[in-house]
Protein backbone atom coordinates (compact mmCIF):
# COMPACT_ATOMS: atom_id res chain seq x y z
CA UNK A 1 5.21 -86.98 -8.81
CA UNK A 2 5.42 -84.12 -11.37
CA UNK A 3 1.34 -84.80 -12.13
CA UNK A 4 0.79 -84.44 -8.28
CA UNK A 5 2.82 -81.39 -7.85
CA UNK A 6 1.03 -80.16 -10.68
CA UNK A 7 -2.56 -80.96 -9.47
CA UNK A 8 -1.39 -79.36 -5.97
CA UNK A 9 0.22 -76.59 -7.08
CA UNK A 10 -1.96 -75.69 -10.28
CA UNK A 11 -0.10 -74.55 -13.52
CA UNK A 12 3.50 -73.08 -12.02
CA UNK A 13 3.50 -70.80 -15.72
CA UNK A 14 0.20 -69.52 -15.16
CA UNK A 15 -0.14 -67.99 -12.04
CA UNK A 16 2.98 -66.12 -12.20
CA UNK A 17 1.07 -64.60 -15.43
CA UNK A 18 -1.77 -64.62 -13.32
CA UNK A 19 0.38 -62.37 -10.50
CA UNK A 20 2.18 -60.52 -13.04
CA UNK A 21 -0.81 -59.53 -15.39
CA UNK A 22 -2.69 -58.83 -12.16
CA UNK A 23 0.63 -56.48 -10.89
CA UNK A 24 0.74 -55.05 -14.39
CA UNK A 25 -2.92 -53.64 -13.59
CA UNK A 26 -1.70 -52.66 -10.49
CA UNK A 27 1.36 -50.75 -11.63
CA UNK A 28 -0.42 -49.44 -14.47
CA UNK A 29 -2.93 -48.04 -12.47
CA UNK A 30 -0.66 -46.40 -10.59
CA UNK A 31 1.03 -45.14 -13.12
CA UNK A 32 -1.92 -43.40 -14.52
CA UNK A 33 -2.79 -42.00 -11.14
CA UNK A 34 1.02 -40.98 -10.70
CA UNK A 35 0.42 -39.07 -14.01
CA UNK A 36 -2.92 -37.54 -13.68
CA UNK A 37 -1.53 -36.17 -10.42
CA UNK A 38 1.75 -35.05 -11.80
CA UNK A 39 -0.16 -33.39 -14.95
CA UNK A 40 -2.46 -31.36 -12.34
CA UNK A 41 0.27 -30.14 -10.52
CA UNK A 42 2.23 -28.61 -13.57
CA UNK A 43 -1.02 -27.14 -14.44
CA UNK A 44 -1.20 -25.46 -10.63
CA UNK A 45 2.44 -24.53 -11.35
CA UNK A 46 1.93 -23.09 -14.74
CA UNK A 47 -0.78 -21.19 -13.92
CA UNK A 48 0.45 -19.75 -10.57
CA UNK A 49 3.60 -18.77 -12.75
CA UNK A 50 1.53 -17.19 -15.65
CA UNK A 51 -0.53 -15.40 -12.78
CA UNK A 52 2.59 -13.45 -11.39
CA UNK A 53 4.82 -13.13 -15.01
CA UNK A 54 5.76 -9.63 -15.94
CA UNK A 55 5.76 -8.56 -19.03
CA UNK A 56 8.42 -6.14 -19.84
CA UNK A 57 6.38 -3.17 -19.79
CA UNK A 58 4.84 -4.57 -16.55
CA UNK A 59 9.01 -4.67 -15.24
CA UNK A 60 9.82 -1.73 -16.36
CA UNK A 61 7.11 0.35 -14.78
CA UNK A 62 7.55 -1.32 -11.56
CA UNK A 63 11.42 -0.63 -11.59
CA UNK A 64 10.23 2.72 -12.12
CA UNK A 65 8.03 2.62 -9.15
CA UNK A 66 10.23 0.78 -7.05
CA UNK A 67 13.46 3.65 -7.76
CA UNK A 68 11.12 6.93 -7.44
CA UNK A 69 11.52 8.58 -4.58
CA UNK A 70 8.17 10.46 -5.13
CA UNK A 71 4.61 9.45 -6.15
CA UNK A 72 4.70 9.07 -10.43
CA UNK A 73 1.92 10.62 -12.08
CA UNK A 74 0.44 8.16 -14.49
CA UNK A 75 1.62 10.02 -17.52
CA UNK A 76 4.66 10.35 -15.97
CA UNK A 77 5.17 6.15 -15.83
CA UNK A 78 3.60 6.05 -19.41
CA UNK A 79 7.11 8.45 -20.38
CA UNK A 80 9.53 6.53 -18.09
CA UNK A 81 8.24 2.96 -19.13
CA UNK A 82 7.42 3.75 -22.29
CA UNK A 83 3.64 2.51 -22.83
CA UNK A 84 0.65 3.42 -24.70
CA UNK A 85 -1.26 5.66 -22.70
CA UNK A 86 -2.31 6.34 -19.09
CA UNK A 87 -4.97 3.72 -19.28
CA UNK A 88 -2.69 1.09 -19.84
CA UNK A 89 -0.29 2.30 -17.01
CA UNK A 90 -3.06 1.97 -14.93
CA UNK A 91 -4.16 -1.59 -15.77
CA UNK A 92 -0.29 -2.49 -15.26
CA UNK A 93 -0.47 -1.03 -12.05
CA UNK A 94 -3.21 -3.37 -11.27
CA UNK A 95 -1.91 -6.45 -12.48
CA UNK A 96 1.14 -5.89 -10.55
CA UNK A 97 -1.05 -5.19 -7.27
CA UNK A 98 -2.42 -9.03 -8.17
CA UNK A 99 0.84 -10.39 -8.36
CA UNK A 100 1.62 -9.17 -5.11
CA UNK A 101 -1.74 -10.23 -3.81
CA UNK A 102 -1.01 -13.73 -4.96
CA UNK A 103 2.66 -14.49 -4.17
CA UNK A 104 2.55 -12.76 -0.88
CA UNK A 105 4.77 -9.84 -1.78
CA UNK A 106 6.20 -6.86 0.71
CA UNK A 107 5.17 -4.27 -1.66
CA UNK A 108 1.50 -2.73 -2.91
CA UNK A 109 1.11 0.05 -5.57
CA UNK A 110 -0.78 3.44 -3.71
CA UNK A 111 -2.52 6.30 -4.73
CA UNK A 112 -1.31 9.16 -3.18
CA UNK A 113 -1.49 12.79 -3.80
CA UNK A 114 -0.93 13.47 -7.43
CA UNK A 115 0.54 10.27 -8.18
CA UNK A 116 1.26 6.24 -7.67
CA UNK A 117 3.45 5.18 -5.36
CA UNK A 118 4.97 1.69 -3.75
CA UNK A 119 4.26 0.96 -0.30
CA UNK A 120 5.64 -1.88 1.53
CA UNK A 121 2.83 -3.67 3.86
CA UNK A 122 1.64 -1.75 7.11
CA UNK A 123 2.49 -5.13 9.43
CA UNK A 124 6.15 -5.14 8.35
CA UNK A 125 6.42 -1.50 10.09
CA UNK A 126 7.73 -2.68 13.17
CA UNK A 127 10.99 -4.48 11.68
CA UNK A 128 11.38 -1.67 8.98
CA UNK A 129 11.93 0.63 11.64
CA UNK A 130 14.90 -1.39 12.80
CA UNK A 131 16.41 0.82 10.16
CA UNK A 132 18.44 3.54 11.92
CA UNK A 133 18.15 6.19 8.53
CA UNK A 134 14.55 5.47 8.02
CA UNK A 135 13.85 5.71 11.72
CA UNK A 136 15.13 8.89 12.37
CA UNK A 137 13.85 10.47 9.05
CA UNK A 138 10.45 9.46 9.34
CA UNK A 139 9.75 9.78 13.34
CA UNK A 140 8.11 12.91 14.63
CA UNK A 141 8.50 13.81 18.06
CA UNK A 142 4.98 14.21 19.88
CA UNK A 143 5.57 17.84 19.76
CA UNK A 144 5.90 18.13 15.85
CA UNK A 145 3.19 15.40 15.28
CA UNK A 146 0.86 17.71 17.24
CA UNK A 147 1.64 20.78 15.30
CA UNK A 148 1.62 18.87 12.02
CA UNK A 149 -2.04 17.60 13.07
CA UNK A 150 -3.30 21.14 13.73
CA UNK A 151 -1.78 22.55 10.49
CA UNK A 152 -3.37 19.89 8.61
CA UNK A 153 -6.79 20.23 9.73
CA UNK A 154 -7.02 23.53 10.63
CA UNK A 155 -4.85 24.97 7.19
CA UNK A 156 -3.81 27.69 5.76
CA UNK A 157 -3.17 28.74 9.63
CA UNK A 158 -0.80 30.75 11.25
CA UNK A 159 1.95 29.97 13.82
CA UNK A 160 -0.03 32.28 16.71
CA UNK A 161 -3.10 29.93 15.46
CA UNK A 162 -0.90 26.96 16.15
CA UNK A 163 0.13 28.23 19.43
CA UNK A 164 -3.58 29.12 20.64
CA UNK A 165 -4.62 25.47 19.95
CA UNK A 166 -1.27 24.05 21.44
CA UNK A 167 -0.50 26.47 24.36
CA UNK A 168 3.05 26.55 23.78
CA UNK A 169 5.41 28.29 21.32
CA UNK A 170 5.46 26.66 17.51
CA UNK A 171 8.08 28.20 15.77
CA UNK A 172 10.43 25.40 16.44
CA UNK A 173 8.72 22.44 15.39
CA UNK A 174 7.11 24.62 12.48
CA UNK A 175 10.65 25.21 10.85
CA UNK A 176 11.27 20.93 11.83
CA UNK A 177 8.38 20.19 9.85
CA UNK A 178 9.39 22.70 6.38
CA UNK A 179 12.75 21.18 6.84
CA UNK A 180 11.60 17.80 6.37
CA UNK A 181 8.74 18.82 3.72
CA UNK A 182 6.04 18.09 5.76
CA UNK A 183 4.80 21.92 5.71
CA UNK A 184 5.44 24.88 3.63
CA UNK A 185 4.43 28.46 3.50
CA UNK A 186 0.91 28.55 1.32
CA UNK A 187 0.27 32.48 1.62
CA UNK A 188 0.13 35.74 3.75
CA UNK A 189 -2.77 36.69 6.23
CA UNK A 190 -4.60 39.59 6.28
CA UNK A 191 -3.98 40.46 9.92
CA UNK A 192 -1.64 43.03 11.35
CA UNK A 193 1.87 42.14 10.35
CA UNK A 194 0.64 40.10 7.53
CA UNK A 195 1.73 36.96 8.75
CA UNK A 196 2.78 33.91 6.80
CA UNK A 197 -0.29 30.88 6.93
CA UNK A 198 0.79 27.46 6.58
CA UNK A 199 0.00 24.39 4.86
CA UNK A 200 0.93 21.01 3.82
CA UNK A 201 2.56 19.58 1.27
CA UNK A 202 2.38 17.18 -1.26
CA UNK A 203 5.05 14.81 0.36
CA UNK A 204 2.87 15.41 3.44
CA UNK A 205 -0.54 13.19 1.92
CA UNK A 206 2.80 10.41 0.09
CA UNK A 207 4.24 9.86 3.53
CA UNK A 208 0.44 9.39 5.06
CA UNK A 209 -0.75 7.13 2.19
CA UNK A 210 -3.42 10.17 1.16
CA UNK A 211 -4.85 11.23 -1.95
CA UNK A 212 -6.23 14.60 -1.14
CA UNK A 213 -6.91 16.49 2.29
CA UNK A 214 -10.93 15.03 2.56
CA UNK A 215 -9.17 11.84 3.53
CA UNK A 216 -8.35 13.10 6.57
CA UNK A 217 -9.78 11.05 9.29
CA UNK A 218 -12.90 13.23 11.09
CA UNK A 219 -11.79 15.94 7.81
CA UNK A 220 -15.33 17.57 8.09
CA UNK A 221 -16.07 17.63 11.78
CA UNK A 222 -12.06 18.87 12.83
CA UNK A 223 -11.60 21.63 10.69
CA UNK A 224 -14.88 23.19 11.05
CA UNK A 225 -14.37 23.66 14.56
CA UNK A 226 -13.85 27.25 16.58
CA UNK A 227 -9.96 27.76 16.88
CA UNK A 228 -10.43 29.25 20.59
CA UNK A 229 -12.94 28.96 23.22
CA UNK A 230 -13.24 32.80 22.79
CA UNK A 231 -13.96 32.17 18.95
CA UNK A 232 -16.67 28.85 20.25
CA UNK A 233 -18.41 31.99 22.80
CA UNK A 234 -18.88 34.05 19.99
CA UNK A 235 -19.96 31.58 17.27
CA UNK A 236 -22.76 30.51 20.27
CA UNK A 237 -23.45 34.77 21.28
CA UNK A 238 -24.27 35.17 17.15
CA UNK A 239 -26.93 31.76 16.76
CA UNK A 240 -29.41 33.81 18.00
CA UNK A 241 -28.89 36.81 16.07
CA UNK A 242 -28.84 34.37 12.99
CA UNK A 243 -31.71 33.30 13.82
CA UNK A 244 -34.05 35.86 14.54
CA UNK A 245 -32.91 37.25 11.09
């Protein structure tokens, strides 16, 4: 019986250590999947983490950034946060515009005017206006955007130059736009009654992301044109004259 069951069956003992040794290669081939897996994803991890760290000097110049209600000059940050020089401010400032780049941050690091400044991302706009203070602060009527358009192209300008392009009376949304630092007086003209020309200001190119006035979209072509239609006749009456000289 036992010698039957034995010749039918096979060896009982070893095909269980067939089964197991065969499950052993099994499981310990999965194993060493499990773990070549595992060990690429802490490598992902790590360097994902190492590739948005900050370095102290990398926090504390973004704190600075982050608090400053105007653009920083780079020597300025190198003071506040304490670093080498300006050159190594600015190769902070562009591993920090990585980090954003690569977590999908809010913020980016501008140069504007004089100076570095944080930005938060043009798309978010619409649900940062949501916020009553910064909605009110930073939204121009259509009135003052217009005169803030012709002082910045056409500057330094007067208000009766303002009101020749615009039709209307200026004064108005002129003192609107010194009250809110947009525009300030730059100098005197030399026209009867000396009146004051106007400019903008250095808040004006922070608020619209600028470095300088040349960024200006259409800089060249806008400011260079006549004023009036009287000032276009005459510029057209004196080609000729030009030319024949």
């Amino acid at each position: 019986m036992l010698t039957k069951q034995t010749t039918q069956f096979g060896n009982p003992s070893g095909t269980c250590q067939v089964a197991l040794s065969r499950l052993g290669k099994v499981e310990s081939g999965w194993k060493w999947r499990f773990r070549i897996r595992r060990a690429a994803e802490l490598i992902a991890n790590t360097s994902q983490e190492s590739a948005t760290t900050r370095s102290p000097k990398m926090a504390r110049l973004e704190a600075a950034l982050f608090v400053a209600e105007r653009a920083l000059s780079l020597r300025k940050l190198t003071q506040v946060a304490t670093l080498a020089d300006v050159k190594e401010a600015a190769s902070l400032i562009e591993q920090l515009n990585a980090n954003y780049d690569a977590d999908g941050s809010a913020f980016r690091i501008e140069r504007v005017a004089v100076g570095y400044k944080m930005f938060t991302l043009p798309r978010l706009s619409k649900w940062l206006d949501r916020i009553h203070d910064r909605q009110s602060y930073m939204k121009l009527s259509p009135p003052a955007m217009e005169t803030l358009s012709i002082i910045a192209y056409r500057q330094p300008c007067t208000r009766a130059d303002v009101e020749s392009i615009r039709g209307v009376q200026a004064s108005e949304m002129i003192k609107q736009l010194m009250e809110k630092s947009l525009v300030r007086i730059v100098g005197e003209d030399d026209s009867l009654g000396r009146p004051y020309l106007y400019g903008t200001t250095k808040l004006f190119l922070e608020t619209f992301g600028l470095t300088n006035l040349n960024q200006l979209p259409m800089a060249d072509q806008l400011s260079k044109q006549p004023e009036t239609e009287q000032d276009a006749d005459l510029t057209e009456d004196e080609q000729p004259d030009q030319q024949a000289a």
